[in-house]
C-alpha atoms as a PDB file:
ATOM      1  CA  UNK A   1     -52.820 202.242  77.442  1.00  0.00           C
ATOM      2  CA  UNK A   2     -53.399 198.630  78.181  1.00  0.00           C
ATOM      3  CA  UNK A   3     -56.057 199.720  80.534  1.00  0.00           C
ATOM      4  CA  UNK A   4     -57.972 201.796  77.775  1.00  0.00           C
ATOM      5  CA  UNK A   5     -57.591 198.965  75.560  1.00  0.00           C
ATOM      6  CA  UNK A   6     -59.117 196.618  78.187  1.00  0.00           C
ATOM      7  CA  UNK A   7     -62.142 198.576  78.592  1.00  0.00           C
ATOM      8  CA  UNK A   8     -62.782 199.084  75.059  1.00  0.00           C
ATOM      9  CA  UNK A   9     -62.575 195.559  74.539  1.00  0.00           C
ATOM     10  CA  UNK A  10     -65.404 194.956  77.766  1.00  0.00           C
ATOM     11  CA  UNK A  11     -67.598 197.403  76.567  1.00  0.00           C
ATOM     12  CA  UNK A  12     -67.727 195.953  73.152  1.00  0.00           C
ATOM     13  CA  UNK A  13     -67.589 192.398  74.350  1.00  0.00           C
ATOM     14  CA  UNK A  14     -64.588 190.927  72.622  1.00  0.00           C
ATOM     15  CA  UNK A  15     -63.573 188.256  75.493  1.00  0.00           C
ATOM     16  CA  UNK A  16     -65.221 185.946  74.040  1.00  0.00           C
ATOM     17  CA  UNK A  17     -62.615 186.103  70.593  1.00  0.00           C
ATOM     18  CA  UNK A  18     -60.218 184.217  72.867  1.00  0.00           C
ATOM     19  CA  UNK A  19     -62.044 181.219  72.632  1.00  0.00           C
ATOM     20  CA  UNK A  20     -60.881 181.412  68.523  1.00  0.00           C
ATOM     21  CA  UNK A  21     -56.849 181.635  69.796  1.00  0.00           C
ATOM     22  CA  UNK A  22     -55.086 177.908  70.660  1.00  0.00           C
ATOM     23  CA  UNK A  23     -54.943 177.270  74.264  1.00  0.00           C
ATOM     24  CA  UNK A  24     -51.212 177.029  74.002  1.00  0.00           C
ATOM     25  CA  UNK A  25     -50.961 180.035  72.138  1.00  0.00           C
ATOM     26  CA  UNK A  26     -52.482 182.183  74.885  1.00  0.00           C
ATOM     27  CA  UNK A  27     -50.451 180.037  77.605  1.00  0.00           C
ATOM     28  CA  UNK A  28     -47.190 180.379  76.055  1.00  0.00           C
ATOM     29  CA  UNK A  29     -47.184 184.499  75.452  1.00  0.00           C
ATOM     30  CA  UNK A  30     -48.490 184.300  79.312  1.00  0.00           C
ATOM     31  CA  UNK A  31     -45.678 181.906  80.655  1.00  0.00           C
ATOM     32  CA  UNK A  32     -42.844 184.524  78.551  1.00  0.00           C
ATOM     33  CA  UNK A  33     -44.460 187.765  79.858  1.00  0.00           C
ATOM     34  CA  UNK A  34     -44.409 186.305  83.152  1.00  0.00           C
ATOM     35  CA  UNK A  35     -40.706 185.445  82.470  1.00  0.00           C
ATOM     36  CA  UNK A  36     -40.090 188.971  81.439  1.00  0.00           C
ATOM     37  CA  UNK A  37     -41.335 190.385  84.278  1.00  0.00           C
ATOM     38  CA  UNK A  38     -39.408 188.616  86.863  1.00  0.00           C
ATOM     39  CA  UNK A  39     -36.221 189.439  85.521  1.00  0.00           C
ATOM     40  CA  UNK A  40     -36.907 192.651  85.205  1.00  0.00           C
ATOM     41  CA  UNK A  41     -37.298 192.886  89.187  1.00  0.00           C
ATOM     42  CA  UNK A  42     -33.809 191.132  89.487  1.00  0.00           C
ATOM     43  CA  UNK A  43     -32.337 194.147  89.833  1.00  0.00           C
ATOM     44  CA  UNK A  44     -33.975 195.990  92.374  1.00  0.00           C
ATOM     45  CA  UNK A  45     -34.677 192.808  94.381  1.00  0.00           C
ATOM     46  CA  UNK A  46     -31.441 192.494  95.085  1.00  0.00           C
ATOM     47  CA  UNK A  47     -30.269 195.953  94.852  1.00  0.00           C
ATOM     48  CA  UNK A  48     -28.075 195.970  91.951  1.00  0.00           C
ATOM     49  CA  UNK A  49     -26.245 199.184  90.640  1.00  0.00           C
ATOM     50  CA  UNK A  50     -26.664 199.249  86.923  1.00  0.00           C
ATOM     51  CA  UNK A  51     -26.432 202.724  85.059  1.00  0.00           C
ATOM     52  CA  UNK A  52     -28.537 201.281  81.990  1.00  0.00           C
ATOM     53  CA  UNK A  53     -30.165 197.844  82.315  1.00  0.00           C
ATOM     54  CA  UNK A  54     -31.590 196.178  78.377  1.00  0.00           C
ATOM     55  CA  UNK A  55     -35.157 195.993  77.538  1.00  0.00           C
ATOM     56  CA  UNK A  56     -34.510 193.335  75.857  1.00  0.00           C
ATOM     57  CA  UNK A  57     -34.172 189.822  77.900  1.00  0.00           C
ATOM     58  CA  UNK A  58     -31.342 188.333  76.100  1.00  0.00           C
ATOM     59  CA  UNK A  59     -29.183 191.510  76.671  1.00  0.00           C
ATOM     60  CA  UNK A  60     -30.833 191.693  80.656  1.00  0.00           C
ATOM     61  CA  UNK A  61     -29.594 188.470  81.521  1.00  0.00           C
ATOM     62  CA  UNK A  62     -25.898 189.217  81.115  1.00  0.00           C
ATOM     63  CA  UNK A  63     -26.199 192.882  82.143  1.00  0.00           C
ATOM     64  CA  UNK A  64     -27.617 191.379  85.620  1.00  0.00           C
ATOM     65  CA  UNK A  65     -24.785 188.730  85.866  1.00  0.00           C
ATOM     66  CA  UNK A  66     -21.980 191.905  85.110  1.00  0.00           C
ATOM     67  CA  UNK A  67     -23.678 193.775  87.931  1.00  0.00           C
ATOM     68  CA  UNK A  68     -23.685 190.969  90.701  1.00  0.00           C
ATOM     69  CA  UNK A  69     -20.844 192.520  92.904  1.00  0.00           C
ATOM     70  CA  UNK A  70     -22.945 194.919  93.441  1.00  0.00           C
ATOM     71  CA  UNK A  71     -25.449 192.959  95.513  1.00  0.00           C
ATOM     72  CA  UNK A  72     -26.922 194.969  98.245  1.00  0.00           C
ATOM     73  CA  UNK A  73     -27.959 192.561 101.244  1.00  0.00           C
ATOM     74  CA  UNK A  74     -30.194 195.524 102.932  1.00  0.00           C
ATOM     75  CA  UNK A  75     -31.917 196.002  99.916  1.00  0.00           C
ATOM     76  CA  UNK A  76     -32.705 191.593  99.274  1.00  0.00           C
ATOM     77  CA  UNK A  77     -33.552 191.649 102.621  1.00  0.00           C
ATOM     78  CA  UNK A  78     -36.336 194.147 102.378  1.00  0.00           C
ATOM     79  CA  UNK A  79     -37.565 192.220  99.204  1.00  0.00           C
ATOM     80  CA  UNK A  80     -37.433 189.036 100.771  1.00  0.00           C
ATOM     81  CA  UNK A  81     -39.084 189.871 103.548  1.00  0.00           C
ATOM     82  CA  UNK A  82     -41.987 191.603 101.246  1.00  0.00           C
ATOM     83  CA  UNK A  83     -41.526 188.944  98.761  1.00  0.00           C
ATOM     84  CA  UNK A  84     -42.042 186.159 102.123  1.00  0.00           C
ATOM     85  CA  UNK A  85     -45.209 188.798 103.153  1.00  0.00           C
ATOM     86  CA  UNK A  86     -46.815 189.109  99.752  1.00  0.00           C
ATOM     87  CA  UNK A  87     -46.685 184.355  99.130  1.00  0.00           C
ATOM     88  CA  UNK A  88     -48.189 184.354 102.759  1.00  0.00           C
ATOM     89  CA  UNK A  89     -51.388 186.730 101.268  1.00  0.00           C
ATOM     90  CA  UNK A  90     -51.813 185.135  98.412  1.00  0.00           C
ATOM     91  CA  UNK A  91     -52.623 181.434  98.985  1.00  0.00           C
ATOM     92  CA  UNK A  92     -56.061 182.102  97.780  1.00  0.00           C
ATOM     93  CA  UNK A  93     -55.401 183.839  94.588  1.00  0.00           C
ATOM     94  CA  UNK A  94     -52.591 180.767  93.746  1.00  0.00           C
ATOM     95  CA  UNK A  95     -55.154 178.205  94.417  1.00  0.00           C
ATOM     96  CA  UNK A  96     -57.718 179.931  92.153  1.00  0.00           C
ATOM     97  CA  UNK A  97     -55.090 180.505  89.267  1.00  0.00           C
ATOM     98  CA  UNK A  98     -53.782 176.564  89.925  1.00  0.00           C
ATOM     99  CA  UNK A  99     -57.475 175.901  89.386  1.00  0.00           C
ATOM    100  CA  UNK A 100     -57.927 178.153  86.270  1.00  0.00           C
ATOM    101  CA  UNK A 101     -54.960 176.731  84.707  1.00  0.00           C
ATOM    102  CA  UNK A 102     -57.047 173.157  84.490  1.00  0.00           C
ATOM    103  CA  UNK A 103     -54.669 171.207  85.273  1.00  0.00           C
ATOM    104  CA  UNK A 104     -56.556 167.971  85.214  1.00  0.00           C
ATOM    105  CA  UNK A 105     -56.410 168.749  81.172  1.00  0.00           C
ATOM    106  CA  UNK A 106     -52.977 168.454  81.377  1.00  0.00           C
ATOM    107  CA  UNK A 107     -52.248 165.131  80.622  1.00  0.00           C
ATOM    108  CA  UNK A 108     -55.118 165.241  77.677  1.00  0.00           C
ATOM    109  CA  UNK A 109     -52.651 167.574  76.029  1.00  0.00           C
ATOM    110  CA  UNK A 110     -49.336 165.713  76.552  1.00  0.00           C
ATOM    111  CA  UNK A 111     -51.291 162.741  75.623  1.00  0.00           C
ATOM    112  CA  UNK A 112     -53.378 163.496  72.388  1.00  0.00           C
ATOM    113  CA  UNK A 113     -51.552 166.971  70.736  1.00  0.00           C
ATOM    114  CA  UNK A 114     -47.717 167.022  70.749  1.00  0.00           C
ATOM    115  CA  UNK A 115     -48.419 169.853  68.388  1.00  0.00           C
ATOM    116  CA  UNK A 116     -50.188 171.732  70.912  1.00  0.00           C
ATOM    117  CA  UNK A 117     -47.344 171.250  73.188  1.00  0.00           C
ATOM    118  CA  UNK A 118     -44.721 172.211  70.587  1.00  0.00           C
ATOM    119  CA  UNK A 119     -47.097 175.468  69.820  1.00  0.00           C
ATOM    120  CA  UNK A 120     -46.823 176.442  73.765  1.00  0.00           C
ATOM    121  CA  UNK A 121     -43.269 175.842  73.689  1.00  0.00           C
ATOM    122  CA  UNK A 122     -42.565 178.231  70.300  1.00  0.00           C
ATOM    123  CA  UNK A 123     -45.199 180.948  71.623  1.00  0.00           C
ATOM    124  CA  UNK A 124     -43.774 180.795  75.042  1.00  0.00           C
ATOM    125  CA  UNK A 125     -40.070 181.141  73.974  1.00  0.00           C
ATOM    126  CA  UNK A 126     -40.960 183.698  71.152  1.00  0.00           C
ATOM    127  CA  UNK A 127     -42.458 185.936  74.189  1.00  0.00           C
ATOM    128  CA  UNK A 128     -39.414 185.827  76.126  1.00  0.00           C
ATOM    129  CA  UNK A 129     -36.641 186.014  73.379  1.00  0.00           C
ATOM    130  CA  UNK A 130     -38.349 188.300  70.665  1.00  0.00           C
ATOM    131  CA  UNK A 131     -41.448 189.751  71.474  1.00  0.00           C
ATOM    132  CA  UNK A 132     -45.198 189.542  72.380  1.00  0.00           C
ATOM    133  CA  UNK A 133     -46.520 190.766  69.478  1.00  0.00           C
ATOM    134  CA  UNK A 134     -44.588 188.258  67.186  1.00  0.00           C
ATOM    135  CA  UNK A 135     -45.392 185.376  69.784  1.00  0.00           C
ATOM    136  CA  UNK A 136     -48.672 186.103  69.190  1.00  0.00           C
ATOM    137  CA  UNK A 137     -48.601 186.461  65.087  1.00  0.00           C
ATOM    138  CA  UNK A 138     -46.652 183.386  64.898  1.00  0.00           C
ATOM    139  CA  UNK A 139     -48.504 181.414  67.452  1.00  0.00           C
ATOM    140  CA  UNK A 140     -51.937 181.998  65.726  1.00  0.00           C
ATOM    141  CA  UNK A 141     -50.688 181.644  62.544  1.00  0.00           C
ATOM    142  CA  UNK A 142     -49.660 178.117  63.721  1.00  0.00           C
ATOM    143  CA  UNK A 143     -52.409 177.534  65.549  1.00  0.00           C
ATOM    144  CA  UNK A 144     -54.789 178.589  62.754  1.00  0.00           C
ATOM    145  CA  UNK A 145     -52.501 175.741  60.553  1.00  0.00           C
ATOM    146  CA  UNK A 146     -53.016 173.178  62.885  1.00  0.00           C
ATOM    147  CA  UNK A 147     -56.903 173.775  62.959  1.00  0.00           C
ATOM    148  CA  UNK A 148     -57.451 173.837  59.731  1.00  0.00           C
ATOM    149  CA  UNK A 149     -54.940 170.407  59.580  1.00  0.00           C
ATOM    150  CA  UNK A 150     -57.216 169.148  61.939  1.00  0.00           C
ATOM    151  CA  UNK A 151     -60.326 169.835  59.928  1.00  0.00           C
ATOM    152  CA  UNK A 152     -59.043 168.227  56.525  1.00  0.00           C
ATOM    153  CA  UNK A 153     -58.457 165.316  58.748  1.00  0.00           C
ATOM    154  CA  UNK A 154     -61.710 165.111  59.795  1.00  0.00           C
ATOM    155  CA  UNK A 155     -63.599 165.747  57.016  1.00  0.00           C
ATOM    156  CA  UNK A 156     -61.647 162.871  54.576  1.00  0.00           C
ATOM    157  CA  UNK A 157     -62.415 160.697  57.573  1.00  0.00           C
ATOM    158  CA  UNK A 158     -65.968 161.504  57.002  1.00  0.00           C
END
């Protein structure tokens, strides 16, 4: 479905919408999905027998702690090894995302827009703890605030 939904969006040219959502608003529901996908490979990684494991990552977490004893070292080795096989392969693709990232803006933000900072942090943690689809409603909602904060501001110091 996401697929579908990807091409619809290229053919009709929507990309360019992002550039209307807060930076940290995008970063943070991309930081919690990537959080939510790693620990949802926790328990094949290292072979864990678990009859029923959460969707949900606050009920994962302990569900994978319950089910350490059964840790399977044939099945963590195999993962490590592909895990080892798949970093070596990908030192291109890491420095291109390091570069996409910008991280020479990085001190701009800490610097000049705590907000933005504290809008990463909420969007980020509202991915990983509730959902995407809230992280994103609340994060634009507070992104649209801040922008339109912003604004005011500028305009009375006009």
């Amino acid at each position: 479905m996401a697929g579908i939904i990807l091409l619809i969006a290229g053919f009709f040219r929507l990309g360019r919408l992002i550039a209307l959502i807060p930076e940290a608003v995008v970063n943070g529901f991309t930081i919690g999905i990537g959080i939510i996908i790693a620990t949802s490979q926790i328990k094949d990684f290292l072979g864990l027998t678990i009859d029923k494991l959460p969707a949900d990552f606050v009920e994962k977490v302990p569900a994978l702690w319950a089910a350490r004893d059964t840790f399977s070292l044939p099945a963590a080795g195999i993962a490590l090894f592909t895990l080892v096989a798949i970093v070596a392969l990908a030192a291109l693709l890491m420095v291109t995302a390091w570069n996409m990232s910008e991280p020479h803006k990085w001190a701009i933000y800490a610097k000049e827009r705590p907000s933005d900072i504290a809008l990463l942090l909420v969007t980020l943690t509202l991915t990983v703890v509730v959902d995407l689809t809230v992280a994103i409603g609340v994060g634009v909602s507070i992104g649209l605030a801040l922008r339109l904060y912003r604004r005011r501001q500028e305009v009375k110091s006009d």
